[in-house]
N, C-alpha and C. Protein backbone atom coordinates (compact mmCIF):
# COMPACT_ATOMS: atom_id res chain seq x y z
N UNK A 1 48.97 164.68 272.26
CA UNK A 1 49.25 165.90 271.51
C UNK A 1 50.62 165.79 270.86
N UNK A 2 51.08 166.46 269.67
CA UNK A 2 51.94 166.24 268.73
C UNK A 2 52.72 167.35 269.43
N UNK A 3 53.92 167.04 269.42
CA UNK A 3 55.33 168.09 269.97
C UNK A 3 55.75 168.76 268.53
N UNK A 4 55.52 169.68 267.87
CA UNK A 4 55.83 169.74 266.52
C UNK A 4 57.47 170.69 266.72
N UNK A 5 57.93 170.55 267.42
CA UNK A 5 59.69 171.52 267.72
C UNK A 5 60.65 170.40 267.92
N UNK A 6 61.48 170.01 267.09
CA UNK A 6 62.54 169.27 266.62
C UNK A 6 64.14 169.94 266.83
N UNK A 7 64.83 169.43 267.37
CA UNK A 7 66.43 170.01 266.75
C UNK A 7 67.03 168.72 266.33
N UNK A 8 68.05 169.59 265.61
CA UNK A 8 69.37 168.27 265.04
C UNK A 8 70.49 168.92 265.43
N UNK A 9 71.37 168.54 265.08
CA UNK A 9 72.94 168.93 265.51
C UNK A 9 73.05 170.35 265.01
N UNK A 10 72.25 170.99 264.12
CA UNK A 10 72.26 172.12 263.74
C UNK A 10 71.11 173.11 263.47
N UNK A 11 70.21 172.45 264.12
CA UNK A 11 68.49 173.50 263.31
C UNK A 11 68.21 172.88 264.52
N UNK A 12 66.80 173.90 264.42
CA UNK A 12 65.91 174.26 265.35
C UNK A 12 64.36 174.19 264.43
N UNK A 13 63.77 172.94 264.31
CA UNK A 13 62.19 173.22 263.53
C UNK A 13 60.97 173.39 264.74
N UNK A 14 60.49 174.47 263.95
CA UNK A 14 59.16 174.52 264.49
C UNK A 14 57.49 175.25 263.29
N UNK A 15 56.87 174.66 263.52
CA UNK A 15 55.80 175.37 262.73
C UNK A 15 55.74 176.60 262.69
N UNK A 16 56.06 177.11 260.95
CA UNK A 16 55.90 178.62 260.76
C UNK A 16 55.05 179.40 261.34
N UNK A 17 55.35 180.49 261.59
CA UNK A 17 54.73 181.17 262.31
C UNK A 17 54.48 182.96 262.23
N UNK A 18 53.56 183.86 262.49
CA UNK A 18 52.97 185.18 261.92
C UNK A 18 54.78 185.51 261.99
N UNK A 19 55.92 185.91 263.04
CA UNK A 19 56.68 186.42 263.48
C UNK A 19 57.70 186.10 261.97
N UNK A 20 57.11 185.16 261.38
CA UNK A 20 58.63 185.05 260.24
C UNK A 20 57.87 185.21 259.25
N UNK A 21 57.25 186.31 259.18
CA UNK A 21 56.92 186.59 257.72
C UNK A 21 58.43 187.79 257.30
N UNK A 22 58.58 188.58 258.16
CA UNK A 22 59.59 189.29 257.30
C UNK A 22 60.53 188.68 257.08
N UNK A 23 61.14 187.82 257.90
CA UNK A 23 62.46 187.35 257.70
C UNK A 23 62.30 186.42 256.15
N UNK A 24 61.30 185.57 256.28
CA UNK A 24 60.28 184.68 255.04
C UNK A 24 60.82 186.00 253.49
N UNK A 25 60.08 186.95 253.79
CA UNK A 25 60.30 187.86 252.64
C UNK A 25 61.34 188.33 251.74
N UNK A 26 62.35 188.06 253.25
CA UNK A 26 63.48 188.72 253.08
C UNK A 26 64.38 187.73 252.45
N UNK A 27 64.19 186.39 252.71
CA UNK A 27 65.03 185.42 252.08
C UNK A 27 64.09 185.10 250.58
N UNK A 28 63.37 184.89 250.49
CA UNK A 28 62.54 184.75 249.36
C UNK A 28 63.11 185.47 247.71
N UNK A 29 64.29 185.29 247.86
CA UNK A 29 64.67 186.30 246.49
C UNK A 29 64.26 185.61 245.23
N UNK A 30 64.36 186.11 244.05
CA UNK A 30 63.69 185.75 243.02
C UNK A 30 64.89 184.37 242.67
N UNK A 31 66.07 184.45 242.89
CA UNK A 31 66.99 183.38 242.26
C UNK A 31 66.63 182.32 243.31
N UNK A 32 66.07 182.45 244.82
CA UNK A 32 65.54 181.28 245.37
C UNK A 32 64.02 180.48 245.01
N UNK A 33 63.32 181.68 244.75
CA UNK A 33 61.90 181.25 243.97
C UNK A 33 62.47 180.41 242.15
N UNK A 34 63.06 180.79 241.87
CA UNK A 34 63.16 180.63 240.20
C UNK A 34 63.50 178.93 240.25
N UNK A 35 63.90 178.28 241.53
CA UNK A 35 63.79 176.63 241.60
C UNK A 35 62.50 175.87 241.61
N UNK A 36 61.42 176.96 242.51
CA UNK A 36 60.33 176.35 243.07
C UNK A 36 59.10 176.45 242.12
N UNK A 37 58.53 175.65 242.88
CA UNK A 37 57.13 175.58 241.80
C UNK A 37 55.62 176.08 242.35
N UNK A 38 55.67 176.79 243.69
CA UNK A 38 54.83 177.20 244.33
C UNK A 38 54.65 178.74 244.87
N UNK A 39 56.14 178.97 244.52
CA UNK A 39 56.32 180.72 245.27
C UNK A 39 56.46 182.11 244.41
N UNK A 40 56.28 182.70 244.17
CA UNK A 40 55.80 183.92 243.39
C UNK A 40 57.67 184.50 243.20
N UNK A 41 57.58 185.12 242.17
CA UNK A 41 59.39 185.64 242.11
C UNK A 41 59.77 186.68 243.10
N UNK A 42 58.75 187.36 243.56
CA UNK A 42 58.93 188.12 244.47
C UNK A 42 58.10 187.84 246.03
N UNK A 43 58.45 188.12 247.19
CA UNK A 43 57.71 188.30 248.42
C UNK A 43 57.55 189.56 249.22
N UNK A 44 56.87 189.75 249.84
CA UNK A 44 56.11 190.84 250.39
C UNK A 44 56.09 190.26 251.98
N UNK A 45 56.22 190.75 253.14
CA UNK A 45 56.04 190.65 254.46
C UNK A 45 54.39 190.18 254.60
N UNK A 46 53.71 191.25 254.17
CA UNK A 46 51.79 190.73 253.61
C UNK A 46 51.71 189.47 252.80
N UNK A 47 52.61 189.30 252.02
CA UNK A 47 52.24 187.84 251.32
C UNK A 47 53.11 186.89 251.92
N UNK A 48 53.95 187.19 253.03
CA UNK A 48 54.52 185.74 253.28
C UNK A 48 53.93 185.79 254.66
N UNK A 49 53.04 186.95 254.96
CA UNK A 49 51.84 186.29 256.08
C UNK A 49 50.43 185.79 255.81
N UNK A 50 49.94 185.84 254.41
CA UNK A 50 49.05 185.36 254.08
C UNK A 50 49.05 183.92 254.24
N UNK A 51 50.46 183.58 253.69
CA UNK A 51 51.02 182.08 253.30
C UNK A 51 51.23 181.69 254.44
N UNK A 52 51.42 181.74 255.61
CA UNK A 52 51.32 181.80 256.90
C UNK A 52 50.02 181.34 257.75
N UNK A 53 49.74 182.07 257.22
CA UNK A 53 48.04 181.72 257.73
C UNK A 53 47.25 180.87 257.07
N UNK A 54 47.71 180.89 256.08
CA UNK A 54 46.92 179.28 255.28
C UNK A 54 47.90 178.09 256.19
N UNK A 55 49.18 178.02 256.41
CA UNK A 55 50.02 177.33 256.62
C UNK A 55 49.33 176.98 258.16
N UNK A 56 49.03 177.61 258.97
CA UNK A 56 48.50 177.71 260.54
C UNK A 56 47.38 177.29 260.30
N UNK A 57 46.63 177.22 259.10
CA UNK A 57 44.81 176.54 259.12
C UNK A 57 45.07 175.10 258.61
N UNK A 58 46.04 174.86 257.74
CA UNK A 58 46.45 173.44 257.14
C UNK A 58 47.04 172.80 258.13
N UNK A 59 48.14 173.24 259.16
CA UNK A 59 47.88 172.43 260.55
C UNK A 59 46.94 172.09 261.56
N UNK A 60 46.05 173.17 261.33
CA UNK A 60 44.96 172.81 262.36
C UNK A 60 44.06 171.96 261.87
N UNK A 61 43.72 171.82 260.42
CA UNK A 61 43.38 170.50 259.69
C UNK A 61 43.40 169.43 259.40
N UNK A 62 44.87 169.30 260.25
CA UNK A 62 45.59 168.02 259.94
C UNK A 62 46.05 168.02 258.19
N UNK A 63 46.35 169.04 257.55
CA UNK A 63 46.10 168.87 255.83
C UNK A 63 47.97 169.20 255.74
N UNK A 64 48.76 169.53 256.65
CA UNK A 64 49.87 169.93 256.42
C UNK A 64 50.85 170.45 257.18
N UNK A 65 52.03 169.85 257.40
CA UNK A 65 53.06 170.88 258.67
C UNK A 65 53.70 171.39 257.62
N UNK A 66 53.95 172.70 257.97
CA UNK A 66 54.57 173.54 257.41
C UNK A 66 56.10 174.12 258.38
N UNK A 67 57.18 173.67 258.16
CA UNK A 67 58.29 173.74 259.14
C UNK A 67 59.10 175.38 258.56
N UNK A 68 59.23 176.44 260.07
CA UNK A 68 60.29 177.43 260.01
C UNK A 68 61.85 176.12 260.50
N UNK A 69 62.81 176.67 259.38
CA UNK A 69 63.98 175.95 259.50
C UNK A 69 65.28 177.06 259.95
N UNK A 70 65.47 176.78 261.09
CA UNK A 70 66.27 178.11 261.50
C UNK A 70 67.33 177.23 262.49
N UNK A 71 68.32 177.99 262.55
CA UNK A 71 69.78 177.85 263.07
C UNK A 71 69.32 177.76 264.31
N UNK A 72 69.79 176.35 264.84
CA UNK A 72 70.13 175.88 266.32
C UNK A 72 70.42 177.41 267.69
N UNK A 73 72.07 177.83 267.50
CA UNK A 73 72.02 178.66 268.20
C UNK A 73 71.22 180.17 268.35
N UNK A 74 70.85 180.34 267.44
CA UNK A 74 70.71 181.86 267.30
C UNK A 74 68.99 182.11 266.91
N UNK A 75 68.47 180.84 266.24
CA UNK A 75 67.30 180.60 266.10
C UNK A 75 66.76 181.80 264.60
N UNK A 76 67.66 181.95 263.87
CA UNK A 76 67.60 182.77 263.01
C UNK A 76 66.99 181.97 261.89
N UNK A 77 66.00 182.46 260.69
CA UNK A 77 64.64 181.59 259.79
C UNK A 77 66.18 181.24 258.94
N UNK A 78 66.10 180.31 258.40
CA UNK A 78 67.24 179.71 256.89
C UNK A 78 66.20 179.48 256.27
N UNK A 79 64.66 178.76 256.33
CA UNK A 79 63.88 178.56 255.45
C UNK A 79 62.78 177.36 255.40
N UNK A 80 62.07 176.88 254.64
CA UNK A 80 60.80 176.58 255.17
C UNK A 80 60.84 175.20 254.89
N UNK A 81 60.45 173.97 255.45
CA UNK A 81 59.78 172.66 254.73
C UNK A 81 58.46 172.68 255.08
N UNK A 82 58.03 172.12 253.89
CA UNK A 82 56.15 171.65 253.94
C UNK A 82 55.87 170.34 253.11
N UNK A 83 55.18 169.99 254.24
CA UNK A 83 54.81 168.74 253.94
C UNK A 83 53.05 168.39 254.41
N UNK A 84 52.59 167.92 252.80
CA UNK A 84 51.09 168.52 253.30
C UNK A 84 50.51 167.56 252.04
N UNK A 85 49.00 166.73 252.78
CA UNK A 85 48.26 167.00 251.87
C UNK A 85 48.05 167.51 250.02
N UNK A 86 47.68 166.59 249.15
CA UNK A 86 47.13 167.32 247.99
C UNK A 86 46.17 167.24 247.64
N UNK A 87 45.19 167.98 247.84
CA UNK A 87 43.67 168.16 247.56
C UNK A 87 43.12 167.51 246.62
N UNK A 88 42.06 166.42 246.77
CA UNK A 88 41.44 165.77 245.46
C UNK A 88 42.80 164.55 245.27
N UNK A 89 44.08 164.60 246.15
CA UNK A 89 44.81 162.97 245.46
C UNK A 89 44.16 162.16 246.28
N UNK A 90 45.58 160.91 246.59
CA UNK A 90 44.74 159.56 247.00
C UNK A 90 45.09 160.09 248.66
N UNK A 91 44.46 159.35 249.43
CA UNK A 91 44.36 159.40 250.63
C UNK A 91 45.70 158.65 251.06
N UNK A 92 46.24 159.04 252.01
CA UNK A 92 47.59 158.29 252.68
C UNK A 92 49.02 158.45 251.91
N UNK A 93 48.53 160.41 250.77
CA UNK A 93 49.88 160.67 249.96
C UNK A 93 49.86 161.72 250.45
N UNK A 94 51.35 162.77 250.42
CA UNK A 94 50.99 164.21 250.81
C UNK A 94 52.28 164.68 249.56
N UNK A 95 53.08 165.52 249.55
CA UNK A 95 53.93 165.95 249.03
C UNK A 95 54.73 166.90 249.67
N UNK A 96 56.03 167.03 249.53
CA UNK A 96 56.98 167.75 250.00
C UNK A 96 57.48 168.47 249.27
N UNK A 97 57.78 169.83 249.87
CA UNK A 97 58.55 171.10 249.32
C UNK A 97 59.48 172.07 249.98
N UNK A 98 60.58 172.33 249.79
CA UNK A 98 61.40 173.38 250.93
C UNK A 98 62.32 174.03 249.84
N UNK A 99 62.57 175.25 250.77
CA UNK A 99 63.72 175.71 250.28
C UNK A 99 64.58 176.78 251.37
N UNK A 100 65.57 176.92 251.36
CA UNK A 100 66.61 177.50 251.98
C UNK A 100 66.82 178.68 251.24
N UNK A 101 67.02 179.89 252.18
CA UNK A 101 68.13 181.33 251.53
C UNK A 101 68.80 181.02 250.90
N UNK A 102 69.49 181.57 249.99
CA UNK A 102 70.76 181.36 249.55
C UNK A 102 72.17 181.37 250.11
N UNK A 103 72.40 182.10 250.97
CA UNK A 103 73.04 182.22 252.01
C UNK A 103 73.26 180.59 252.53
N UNK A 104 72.48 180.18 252.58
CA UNK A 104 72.28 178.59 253.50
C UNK A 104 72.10 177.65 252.89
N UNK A 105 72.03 177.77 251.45
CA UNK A 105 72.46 176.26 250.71
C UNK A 105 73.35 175.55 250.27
N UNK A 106 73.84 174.28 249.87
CA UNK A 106 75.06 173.76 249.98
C UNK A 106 75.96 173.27 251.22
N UNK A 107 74.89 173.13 252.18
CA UNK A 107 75.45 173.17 253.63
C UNK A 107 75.07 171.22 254.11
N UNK A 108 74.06 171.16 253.59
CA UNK A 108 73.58 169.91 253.91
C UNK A 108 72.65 169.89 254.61
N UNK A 109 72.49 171.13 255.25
CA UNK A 109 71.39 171.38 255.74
C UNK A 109 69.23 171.36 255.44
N UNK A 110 69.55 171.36 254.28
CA UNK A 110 68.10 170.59 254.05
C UNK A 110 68.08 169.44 254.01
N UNK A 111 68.84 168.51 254.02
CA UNK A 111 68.55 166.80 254.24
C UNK A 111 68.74 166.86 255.53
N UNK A 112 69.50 167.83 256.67
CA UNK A 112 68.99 167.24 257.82
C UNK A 112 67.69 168.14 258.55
N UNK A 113 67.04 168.95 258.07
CA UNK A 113 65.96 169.40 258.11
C UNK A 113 64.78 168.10 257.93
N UNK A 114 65.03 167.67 256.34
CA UNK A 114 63.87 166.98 256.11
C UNK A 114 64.14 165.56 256.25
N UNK A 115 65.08 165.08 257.37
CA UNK A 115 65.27 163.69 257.94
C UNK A 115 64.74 163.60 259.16
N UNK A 116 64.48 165.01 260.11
CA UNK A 116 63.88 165.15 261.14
C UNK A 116 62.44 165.12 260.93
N UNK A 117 61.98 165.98 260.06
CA UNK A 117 60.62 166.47 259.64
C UNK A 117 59.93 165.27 259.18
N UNK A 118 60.32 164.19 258.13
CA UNK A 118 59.35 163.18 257.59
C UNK A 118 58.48 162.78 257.98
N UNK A 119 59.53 161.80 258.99
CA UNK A 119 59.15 160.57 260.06
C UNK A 119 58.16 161.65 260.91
N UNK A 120 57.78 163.13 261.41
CA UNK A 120 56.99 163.34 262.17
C UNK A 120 55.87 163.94 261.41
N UNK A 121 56.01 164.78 260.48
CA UNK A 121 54.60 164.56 259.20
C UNK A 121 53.87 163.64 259.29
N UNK A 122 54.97 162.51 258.71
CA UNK A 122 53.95 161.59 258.23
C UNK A 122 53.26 160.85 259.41
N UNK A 123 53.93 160.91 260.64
CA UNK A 123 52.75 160.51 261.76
C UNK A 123 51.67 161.17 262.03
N UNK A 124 51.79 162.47 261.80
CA UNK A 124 50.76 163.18 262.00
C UNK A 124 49.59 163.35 260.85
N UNK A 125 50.33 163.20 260.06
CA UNK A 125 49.08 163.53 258.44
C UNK A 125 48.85 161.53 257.94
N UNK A 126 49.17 161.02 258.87
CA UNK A 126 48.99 159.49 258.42
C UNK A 126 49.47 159.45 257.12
N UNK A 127 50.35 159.20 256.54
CA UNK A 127 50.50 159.42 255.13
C UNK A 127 51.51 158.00 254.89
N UNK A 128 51.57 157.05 253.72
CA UNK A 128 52.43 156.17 253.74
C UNK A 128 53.32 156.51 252.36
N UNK A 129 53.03 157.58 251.64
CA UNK A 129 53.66 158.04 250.23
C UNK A 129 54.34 159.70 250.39
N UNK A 130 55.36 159.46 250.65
CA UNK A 130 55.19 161.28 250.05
C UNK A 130 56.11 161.33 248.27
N UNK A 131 55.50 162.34 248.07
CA UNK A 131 56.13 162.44 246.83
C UNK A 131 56.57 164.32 246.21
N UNK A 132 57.20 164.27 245.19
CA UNK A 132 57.99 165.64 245.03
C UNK A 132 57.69 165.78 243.79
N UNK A 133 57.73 167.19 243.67
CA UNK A 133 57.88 167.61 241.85
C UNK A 133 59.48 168.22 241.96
N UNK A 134 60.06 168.89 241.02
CA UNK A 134 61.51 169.49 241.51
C UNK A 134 61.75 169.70 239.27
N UNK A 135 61.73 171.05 239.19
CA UNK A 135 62.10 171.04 237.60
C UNK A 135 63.12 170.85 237.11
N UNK A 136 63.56 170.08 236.25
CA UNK A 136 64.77 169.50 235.92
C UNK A 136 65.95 169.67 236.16
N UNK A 137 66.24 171.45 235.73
CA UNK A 137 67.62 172.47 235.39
C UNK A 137 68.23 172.31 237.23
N UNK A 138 66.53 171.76 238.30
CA UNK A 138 66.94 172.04 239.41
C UNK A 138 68.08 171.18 240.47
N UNK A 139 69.27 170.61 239.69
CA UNK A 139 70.11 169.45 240.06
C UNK A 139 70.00 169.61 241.40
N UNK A 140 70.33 170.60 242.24
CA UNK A 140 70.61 170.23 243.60
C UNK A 140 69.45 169.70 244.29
N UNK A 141 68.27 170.08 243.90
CA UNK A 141 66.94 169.58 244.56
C UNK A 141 66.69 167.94 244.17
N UNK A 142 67.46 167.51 242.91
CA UNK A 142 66.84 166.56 242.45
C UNK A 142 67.87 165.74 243.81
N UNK A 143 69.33 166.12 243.60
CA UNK A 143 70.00 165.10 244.05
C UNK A 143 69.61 165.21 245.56
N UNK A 144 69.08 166.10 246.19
CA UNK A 144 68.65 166.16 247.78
C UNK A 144 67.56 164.82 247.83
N UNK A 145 66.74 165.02 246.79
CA UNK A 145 65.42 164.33 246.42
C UNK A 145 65.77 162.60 246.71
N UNK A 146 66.66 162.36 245.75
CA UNK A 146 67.64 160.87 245.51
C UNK A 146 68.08 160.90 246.68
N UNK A 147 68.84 161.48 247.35
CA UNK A 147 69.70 161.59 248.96
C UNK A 147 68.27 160.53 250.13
N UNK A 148 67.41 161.31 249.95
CA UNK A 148 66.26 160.93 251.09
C UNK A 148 65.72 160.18 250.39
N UNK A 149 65.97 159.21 249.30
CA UNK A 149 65.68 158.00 248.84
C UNK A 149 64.29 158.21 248.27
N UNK A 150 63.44 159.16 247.85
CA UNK A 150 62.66 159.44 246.46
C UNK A 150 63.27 158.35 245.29
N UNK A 151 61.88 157.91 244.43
CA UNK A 151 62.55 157.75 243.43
C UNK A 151 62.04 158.14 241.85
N UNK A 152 62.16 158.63 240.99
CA UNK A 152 61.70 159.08 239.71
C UNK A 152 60.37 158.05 239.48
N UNK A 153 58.86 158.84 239.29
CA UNK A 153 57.94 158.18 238.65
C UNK A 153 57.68 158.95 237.26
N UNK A 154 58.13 159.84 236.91
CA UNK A 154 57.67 160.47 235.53
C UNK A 154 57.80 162.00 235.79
N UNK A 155 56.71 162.56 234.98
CA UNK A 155 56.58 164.37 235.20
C UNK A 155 55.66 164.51 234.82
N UNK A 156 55.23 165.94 234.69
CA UNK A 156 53.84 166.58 235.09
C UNK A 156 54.17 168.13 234.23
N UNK A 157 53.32 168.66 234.25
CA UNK A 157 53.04 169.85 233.99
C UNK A 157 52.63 171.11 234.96
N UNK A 158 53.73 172.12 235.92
CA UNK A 158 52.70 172.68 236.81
C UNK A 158 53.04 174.22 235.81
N UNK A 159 52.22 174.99 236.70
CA UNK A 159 52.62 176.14 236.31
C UNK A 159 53.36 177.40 237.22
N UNK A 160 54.71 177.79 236.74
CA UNK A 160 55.38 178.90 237.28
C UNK A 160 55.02 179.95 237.78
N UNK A 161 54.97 180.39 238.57
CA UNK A 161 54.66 181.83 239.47
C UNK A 161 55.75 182.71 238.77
N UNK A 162 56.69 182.21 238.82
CA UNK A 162 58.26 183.21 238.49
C UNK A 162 58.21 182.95 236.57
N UNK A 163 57.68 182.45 236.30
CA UNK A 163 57.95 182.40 234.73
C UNK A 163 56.57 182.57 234.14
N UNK A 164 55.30 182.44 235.01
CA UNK A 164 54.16 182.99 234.54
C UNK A 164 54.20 182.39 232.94
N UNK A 165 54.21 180.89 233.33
CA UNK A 165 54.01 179.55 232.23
C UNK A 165 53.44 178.19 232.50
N UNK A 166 53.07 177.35 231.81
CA UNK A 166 53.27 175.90 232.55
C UNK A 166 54.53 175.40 232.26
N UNK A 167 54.83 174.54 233.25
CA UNK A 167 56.70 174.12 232.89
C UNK A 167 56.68 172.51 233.12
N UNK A 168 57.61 171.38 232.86
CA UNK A 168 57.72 170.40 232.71
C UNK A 168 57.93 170.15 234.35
N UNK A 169 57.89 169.60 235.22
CA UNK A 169 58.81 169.01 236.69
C UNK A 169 58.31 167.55 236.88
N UNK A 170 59.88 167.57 237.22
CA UNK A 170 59.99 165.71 237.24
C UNK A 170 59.64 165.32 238.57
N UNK A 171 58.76 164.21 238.59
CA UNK A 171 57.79 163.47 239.73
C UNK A 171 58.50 162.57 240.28
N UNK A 172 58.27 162.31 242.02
CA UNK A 172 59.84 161.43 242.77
C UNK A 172 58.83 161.30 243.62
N UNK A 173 58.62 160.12 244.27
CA UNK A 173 58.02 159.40 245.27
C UNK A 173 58.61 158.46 246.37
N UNK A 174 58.41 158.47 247.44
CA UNK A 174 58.87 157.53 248.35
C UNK A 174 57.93 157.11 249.37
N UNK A 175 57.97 155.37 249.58
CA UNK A 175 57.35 154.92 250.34
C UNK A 175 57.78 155.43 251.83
N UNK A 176 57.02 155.68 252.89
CA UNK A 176 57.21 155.33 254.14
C UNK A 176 56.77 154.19 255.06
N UNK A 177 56.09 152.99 254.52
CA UNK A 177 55.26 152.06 254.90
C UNK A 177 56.72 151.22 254.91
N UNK A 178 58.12 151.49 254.71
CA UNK A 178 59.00 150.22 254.51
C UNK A 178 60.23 151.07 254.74
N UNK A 179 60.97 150.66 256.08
CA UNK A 179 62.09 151.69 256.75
C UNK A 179 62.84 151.66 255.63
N UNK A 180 64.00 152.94 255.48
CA UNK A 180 65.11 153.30 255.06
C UNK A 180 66.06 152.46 255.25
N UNK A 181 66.61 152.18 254.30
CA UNK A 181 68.33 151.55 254.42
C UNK A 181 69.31 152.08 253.97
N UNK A 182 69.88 152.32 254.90
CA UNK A 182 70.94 152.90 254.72
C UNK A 182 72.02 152.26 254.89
N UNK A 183 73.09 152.02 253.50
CA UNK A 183 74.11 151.63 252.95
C UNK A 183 75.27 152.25 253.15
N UNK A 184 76.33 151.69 253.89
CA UNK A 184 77.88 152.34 253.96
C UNK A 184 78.72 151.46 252.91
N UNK A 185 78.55 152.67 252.12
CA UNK A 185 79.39 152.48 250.91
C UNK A 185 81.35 153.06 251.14
C-alpha cells in the first residue's frame, strides 16, 4: 500500500481532501487563478468540493494524486499539487499542475512541495514523462518549471476559465526514466 503523507523541512503533503474545500476557496483568488490553466477566476466551497471529489475518484483510479500542500507546524492548506494522468495521451505520461495562495509564494516552497511529490506520483501512476503547460506572462511558474529540470517542447492552445478564451501555453517535459543531476555551480 502507498503511504501518500510526505513532510519536508517545511510542508506537510497529503491527498486533498472534503475538509479543505473552504480553505481551497478561500485561497483561490482570481489573481491566483489568472496564472492557471485549469481553475475558474472564482471558487466556491461547493466547487472546490466538487474538484475534490473528482480528485478522491482519480486516486482511487490510479489516474492522479492530487496533493493538499500545507505548513509543517500548524498544518494550515498553502495549496494544491496534481499530478495525474491525461486522458486519450500516451501511456507512461501524466502532467503536473500547482499553485500556492498568494500569501505563500516566493518562498520556495513549491519546488520543495513538488521535489517530494514527483518521485512518489510517478511510482504510483507508473509514469516515465511528466510534462507542464504554464502561459508565458507566467515567469515564476516557468522558472519553477526549469528549477525541477522540465524542458521547453513547444506550445499548445488551451482554453481559460478566467479569460473565457483559448490562450497560447508553453509545453515543458521531463524525463523520469534518467535520475536528476544536480550541479553545484
Amino acid at each position: 500500500m502507498v503511504r501518500f503523507e510526505l513532510e519536508t523541512k517545511r510542508l506537510y503533503l497529503r491527498p486533498i481532501a472534503g475538509r479543505d474545500a473552504e480553505a481551497t476557496a478561500q485561497l483561490m483568488t482570481p489573481d491566483v487563478a489568472a496564472n492557471l490553466t485549469t481553475w475558474p477566476p472564482s471558487m466556491t466551497a461547493e466547487m472546490a468540493l466538487d474538484r475534490i471529489r473528482s480528485a478522491e475518484e482519480s486516486l482511487s483510479r490510479t489516474r492522479a494524486v492530487e496533493f493538499a500542500i500545507m505548513d509543517r507546524p500548524a498544518r494550515h492548506l498553502l495549496g494544491w499539487i496534481s499530478i495525474g494522468t491525461v486522458p486519450g495521451d500516451q501511456e507512461g505520461r501524466a502532467r503536473i499542475g500547482f499553485w500556492l495562495g498568494t500569501a505563500y509564494q516566493g518562498q520556495g516552497l513549491m519546488f520543495e512541495a513538488a521535489e517530494a511529490a514527483i518521485p512518489l506520483a510517478a511510482s504510483f501512476l507508473s509514469i516515465q514523462t511528466l510534462e507542464a503547460c504554464v502561459y508565458p506572462w507566467n515567469s515564476r511558474g516557468i522558472a519553477l518549471i526549469r528549477k525541477l529540470g522540465f524542458d521547453p517542447t513547444g506550445s499548445t492552445q488551451l482554453f481559460s476559465p478566467v479569460r473565457d478564451r483559448l490562450e497560447e501555453a508553453l509545453l515543458f517535459e521531463r524525463s523520469l526514466q534518467r535520475p536528476r543531476i544536480k550541479l553545484a555551480i
